[in-house]
PDB file of N, CA and C in Angstrom:
ATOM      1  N   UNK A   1       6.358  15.208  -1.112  1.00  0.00           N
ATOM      2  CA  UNK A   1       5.314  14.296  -1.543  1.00  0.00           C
ATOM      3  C   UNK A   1       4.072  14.497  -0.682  1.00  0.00           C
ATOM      4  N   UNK A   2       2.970  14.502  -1.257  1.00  0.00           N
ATOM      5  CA  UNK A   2       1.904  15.070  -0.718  1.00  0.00           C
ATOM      6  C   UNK A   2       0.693  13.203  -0.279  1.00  0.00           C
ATOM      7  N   UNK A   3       0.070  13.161   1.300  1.00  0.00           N
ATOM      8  CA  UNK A   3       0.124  12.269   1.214  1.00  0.00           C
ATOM      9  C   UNK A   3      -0.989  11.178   0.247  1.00  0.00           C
ATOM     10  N   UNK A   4      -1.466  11.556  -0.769  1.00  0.00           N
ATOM     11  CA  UNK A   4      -2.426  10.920  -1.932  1.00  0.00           C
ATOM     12  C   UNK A   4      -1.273  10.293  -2.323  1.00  0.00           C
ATOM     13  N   UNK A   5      -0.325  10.716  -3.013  1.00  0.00           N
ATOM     14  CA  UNK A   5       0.922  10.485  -3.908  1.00  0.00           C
ATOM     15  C   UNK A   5       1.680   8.882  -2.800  1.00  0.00           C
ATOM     16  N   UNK A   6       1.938   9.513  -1.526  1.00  0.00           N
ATOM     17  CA  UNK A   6       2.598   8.352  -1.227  1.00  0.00           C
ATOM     18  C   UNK A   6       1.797   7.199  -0.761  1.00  0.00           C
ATOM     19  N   UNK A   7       0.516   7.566  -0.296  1.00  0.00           N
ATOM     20  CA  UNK A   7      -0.889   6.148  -0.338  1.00  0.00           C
ATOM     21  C   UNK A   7      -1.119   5.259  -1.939  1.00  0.00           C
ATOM     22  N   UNK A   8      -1.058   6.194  -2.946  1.00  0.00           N
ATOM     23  CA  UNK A   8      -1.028   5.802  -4.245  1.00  0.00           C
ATOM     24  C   UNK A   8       0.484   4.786  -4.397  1.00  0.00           C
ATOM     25  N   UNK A   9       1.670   5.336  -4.092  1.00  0.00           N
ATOM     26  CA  UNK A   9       2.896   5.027  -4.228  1.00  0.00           C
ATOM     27  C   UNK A   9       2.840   3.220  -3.838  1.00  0.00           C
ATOM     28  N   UNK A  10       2.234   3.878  -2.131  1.00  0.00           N
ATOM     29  CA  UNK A  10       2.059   2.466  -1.227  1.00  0.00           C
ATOM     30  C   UNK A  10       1.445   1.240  -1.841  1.00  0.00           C
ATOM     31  N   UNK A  11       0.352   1.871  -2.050  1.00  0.00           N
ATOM     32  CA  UNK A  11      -0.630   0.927  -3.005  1.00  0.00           C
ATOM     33  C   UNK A  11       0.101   0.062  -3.867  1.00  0.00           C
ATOM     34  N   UNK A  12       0.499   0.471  -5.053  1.00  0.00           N
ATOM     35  CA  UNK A  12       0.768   0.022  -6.073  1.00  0.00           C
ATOM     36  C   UNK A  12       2.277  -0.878  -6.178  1.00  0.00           C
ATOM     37  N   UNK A  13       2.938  -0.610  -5.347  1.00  0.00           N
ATOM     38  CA  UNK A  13       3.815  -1.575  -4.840  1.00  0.00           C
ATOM     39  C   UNK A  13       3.485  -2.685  -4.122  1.00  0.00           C
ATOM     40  N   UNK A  14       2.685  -2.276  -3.286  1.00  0.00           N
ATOM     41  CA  UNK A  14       1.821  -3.627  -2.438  1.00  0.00           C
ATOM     42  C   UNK A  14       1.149  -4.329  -3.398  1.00  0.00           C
ATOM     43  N   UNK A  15       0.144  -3.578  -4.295  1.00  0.00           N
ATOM     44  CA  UNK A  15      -0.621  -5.011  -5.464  1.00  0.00           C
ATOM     45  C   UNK A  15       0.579  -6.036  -5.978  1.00  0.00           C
ATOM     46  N   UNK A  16       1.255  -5.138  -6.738  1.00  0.00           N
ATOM     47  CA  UNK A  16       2.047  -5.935  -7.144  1.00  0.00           C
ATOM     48  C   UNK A  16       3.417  -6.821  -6.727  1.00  0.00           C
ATOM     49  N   UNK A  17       3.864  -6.700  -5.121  1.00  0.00           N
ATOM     50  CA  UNK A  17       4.347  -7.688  -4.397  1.00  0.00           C
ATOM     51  C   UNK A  17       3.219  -9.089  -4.101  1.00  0.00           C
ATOM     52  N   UNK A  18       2.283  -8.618  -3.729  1.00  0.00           N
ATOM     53  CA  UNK A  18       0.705  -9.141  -2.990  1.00  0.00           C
ATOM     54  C   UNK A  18       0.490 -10.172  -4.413  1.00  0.00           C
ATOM     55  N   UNK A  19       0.915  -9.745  -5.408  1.00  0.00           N
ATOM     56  CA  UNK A  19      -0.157 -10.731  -6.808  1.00  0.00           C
ATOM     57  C   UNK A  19       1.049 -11.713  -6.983  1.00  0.00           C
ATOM     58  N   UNK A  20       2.483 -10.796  -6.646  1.00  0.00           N
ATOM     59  CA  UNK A  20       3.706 -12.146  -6.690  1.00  0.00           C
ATOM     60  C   UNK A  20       3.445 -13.108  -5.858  1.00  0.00           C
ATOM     61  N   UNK A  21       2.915 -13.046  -4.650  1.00  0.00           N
ATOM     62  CA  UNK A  21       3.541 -13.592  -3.448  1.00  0.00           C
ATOM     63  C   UNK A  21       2.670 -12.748  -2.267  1.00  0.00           C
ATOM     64  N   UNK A  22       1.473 -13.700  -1.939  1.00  0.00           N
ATOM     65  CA  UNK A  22       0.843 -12.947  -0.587  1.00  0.00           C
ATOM     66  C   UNK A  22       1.550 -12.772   0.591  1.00  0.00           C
ATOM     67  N   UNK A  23       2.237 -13.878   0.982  1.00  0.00           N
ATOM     68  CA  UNK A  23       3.016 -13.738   2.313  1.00  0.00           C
ATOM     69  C   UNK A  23       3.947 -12.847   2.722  1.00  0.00           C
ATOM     70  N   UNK A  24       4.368 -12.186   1.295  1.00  0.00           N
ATOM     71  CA  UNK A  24       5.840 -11.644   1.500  1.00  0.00           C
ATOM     72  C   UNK A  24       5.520 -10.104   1.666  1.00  0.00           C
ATOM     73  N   UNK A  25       6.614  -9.689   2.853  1.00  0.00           N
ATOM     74  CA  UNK A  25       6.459  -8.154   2.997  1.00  0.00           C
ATOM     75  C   UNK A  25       7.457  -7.570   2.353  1.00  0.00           C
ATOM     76  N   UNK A  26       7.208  -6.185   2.342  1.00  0.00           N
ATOM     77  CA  UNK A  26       7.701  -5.009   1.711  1.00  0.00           C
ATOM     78  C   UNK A  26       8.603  -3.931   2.532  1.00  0.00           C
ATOM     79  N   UNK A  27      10.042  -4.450   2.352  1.00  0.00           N
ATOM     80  CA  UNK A  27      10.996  -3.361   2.945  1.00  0.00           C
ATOM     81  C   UNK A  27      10.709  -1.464   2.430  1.00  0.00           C
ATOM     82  N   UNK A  28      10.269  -1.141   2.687  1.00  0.00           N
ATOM     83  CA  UNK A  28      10.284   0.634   2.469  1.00  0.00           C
ATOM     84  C   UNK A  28      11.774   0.815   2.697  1.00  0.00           C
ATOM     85  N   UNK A  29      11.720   2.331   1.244  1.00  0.00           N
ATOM     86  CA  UNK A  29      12.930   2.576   1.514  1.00  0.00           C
ATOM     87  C   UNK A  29      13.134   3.570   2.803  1.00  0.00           C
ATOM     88  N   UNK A  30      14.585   3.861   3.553  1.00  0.00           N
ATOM     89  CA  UNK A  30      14.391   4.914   4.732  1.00  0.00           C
ATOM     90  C   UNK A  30      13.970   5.735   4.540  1.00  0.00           C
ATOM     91  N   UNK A  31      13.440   6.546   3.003  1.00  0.00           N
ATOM     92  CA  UNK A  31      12.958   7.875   2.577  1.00  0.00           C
ATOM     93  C   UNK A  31      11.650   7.695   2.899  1.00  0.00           C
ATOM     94  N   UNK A  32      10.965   6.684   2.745  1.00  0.00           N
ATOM     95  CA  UNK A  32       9.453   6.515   3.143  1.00  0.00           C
ATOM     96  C   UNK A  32       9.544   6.265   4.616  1.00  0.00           C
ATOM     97  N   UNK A  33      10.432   5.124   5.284  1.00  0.00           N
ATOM     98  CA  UNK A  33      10.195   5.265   6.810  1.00  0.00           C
ATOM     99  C   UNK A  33      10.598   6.822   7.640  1.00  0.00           C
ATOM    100  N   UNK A  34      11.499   7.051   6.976  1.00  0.00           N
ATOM    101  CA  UNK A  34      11.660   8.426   7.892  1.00  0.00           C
ATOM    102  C   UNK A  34      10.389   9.721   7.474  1.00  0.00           C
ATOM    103  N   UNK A  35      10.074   9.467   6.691  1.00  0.00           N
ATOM    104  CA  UNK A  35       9.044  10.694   6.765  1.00  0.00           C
ATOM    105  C   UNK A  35       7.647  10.525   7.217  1.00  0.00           C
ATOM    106  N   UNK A  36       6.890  11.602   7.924  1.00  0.00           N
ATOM    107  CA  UNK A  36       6.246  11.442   9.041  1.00  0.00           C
ATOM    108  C   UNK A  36       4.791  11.419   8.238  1.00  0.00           C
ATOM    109  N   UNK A  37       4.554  12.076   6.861  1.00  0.00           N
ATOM    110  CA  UNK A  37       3.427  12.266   5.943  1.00  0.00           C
ATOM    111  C   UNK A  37       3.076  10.406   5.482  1.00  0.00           C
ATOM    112  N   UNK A  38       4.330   9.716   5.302  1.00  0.00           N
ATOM    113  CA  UNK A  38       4.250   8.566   4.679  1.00  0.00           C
ATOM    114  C   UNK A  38       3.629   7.716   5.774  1.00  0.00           C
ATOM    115  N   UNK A  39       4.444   7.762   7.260  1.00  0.00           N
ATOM    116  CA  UNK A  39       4.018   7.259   8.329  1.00  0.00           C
ATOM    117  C   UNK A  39       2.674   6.916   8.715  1.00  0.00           C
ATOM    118  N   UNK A  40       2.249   8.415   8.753  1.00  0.00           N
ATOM    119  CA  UNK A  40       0.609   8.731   8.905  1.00  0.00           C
ATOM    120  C   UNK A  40       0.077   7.606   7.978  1.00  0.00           C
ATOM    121  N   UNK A  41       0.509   7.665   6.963  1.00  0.00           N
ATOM    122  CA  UNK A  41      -0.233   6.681   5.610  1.00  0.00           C
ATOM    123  C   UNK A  41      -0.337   5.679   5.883  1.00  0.00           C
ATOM    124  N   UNK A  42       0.767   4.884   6.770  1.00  0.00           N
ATOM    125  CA  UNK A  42       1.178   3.633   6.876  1.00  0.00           C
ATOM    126  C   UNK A  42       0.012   3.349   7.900  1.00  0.00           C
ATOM    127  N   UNK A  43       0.694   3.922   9.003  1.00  0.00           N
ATOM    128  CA  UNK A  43      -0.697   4.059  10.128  1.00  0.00           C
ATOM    129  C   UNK A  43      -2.146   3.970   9.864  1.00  0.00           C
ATOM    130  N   UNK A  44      -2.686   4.925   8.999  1.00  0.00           N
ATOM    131  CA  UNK A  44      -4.008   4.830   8.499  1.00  0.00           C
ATOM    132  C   UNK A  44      -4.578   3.657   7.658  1.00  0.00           C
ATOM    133  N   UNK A  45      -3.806   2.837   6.913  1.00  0.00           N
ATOM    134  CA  UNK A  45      -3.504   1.519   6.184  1.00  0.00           C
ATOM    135  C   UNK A  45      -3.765   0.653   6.903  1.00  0.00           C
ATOM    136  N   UNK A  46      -2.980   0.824   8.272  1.00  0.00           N
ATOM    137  CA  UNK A  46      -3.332  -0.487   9.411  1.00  0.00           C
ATOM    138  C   UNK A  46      -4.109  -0.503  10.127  1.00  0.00           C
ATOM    139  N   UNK A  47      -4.023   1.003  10.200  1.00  0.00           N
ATOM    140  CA  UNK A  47      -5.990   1.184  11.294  1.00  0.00           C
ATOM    141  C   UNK A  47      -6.516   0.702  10.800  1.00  0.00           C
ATOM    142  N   UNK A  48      -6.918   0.874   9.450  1.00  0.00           N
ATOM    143  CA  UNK A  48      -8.267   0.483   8.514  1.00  0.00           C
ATOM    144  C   UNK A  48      -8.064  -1.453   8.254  1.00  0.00           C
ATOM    145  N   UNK A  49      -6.765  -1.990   8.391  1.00  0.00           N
ATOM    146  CA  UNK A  49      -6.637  -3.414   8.628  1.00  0.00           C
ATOM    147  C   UNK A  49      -6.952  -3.473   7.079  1.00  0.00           C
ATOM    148  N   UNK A  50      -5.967  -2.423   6.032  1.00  0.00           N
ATOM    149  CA  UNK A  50      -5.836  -3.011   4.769  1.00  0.00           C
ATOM    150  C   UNK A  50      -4.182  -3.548   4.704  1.00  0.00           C
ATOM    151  N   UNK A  51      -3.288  -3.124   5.667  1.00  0.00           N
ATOM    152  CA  UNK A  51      -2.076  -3.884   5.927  1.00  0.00           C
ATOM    153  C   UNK A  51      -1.008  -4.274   7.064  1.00  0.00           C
ATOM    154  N   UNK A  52      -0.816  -4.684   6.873  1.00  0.00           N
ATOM    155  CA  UNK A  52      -0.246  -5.361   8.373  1.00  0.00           C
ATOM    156  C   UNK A  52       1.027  -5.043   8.285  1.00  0.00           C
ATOM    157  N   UNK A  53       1.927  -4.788   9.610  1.00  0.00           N
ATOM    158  CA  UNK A  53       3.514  -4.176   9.562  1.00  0.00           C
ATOM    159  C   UNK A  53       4.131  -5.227  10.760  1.00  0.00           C
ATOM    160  N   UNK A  54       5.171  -5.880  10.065  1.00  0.00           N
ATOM    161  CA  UNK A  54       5.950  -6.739  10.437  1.00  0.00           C
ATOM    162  C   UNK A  54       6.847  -5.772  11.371  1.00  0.00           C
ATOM    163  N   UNK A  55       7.727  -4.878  11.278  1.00  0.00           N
ATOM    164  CA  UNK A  55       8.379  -3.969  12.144  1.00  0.00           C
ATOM    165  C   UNK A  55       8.154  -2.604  11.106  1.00  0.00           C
ATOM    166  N   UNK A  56       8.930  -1.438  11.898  1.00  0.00           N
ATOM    167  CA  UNK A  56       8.955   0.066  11.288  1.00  0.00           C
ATOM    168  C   UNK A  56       9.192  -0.321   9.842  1.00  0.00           C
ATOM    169  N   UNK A  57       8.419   0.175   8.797  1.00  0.00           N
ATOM    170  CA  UNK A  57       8.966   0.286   7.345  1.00  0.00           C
ATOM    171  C   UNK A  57       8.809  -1.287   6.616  1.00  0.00           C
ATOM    172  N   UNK A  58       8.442  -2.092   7.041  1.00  0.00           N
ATOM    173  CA  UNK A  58       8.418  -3.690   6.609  1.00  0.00           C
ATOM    174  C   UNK A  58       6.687  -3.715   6.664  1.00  0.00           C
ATOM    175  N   UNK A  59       5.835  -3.720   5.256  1.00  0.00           N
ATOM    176  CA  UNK A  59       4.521  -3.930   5.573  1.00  0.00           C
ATOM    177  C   UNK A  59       4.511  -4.943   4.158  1.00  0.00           C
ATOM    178  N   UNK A  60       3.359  -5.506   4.453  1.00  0.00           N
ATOM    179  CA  UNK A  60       2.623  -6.168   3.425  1.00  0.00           C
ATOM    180  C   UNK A  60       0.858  -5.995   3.194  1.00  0.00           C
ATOM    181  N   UNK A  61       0.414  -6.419   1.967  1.00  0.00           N
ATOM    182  CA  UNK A  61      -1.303  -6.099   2.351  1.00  0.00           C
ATOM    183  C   UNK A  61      -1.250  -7.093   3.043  1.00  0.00           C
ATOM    184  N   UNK A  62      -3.120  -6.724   3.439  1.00  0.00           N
ATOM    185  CA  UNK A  62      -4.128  -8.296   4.054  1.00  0.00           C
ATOM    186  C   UNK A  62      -4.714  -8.450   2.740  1.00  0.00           C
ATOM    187  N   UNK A  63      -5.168  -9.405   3.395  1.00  0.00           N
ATOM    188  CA  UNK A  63      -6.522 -10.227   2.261  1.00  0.00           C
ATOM    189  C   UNK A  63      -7.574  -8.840   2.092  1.00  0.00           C
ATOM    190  N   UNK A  64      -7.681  -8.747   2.860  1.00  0.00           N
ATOM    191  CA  UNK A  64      -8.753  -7.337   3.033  1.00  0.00           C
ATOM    192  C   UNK A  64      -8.722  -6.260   2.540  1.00  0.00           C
ATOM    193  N   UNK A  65      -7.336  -5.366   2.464  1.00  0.00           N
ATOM    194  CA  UNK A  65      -6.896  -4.773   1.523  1.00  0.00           C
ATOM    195  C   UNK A  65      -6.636  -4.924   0.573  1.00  0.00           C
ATOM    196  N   UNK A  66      -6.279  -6.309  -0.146  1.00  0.00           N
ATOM    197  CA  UNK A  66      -6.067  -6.482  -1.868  1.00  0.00           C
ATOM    198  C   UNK A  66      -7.429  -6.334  -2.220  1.00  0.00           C
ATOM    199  N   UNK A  67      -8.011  -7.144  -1.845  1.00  0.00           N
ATOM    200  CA  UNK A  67      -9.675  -7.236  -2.272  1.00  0.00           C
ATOM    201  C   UNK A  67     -10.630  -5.677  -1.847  1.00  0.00           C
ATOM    202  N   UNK A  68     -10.247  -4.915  -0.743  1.00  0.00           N
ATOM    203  CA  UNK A  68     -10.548  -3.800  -1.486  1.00  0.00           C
ATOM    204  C   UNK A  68     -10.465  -3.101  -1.994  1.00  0.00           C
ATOM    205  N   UNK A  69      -8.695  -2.928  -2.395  1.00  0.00           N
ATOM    206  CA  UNK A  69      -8.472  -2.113  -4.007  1.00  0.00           C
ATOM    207  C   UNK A  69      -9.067  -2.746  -5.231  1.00  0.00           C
ATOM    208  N   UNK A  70      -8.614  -4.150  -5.093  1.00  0.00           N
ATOM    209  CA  UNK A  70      -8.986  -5.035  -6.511  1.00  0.00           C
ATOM    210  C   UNK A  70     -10.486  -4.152  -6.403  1.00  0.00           C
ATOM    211  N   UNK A  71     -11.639  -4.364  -5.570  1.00  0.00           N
ATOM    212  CA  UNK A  71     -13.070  -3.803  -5.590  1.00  0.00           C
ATOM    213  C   UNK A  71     -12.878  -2.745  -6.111  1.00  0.00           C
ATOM    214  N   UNK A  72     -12.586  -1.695  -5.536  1.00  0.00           N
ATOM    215  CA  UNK A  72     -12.888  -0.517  -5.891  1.00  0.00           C
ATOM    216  C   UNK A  72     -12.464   0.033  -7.262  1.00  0.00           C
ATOM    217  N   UNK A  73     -10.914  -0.819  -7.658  1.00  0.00           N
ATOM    218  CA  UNK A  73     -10.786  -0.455  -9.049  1.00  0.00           C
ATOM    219  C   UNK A  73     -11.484  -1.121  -9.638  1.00  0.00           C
ATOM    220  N   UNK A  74     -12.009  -2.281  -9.790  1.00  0.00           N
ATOM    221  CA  UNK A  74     -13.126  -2.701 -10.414  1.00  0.00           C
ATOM    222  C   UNK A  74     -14.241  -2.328 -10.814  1.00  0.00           C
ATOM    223  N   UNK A  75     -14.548  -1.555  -9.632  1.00  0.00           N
ATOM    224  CA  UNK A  75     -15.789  -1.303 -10.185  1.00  0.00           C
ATOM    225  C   UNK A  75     -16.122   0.511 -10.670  1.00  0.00           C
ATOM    226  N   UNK A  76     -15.019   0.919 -10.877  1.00  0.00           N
ATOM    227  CA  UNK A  76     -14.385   2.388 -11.430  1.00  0.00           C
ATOM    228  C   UNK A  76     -14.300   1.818 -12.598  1.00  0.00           C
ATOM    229  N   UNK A  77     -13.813   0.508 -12.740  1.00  0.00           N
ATOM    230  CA  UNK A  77     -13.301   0.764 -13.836  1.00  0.00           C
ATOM    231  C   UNK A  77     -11.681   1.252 -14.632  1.00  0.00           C
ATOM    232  N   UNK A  78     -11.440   1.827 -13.558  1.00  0.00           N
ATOM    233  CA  UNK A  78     -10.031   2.587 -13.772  1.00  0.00           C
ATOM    234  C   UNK A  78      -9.007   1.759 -12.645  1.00  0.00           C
ATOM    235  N   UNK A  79      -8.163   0.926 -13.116  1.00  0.00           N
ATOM    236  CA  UNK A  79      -7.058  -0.033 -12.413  1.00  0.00           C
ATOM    237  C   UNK A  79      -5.851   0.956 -12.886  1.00  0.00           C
ATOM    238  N   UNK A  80      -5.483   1.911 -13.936  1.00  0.00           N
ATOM    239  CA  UNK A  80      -4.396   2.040 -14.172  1.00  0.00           C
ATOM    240  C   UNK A  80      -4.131   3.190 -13.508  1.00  0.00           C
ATOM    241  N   UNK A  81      -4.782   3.961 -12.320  1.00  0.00           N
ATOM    242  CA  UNK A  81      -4.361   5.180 -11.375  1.00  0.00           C
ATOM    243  C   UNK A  81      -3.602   4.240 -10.720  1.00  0.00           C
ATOM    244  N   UNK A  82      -3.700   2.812 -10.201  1.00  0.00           N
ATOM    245  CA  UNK A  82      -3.101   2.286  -9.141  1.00  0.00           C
ATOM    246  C   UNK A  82      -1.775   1.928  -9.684  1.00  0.00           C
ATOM    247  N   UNK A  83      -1.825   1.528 -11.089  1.00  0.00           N
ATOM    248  CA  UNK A  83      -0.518   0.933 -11.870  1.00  0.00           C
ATOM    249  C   UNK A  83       0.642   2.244 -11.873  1.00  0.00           C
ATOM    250  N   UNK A  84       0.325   3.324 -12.592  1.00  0.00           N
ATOM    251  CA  UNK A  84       0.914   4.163 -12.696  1.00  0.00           C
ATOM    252  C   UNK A  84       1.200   5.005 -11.780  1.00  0.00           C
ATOM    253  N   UNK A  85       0.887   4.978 -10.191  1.00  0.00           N
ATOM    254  CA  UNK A  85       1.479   5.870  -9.267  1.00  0.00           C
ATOM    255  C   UNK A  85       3.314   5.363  -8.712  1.00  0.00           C
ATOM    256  N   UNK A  86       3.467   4.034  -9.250  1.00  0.00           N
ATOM    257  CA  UNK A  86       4.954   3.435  -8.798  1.00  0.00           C
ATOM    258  C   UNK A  86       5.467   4.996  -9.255  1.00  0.00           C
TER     259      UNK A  86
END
């Protein structure tokens, strides 16, 4: 998995935990915590303070990150790259 694919992956699991239920985080499976491409992703996610990580592999968005995907697909226009990367 190349890492667009698993930031896309990330994404789109997070909207749609995040639109159930803001508070609640997201167990990754060990295939995403153990690999080091996904990691990086995860890492770069939290640098940027679009999600926050409860322990290794357990993340959820911020406020900050829903609202800047919601933005950016908004204003593309195109929401269904984010739907369809699950």
């Amino acid at each position: 998995m190349d890492n667009i694919s698993i930031r896309d992956g990330l994404l789109a699991a997070l909207t749609e935990r995040y639109e159930a239920d803001p508070a609640h985080f997201v167990s990754l499976p060990r295939q995403i915590v153990d690999s080091s491409s996904a990691r990086a992703v995860i890492a770069d996610l939290r640098n940027e303070g679009y999600v926050e990580e409860q322990e290794r592999g357990v993340i959820r968005f911020t406020r900050r990150g829903y609202e800047s995907l919601r933005e950016r697909f908004s204003s593309t226009g195109d929401e269904s790259g984010v739907l369809l990367a699950v």
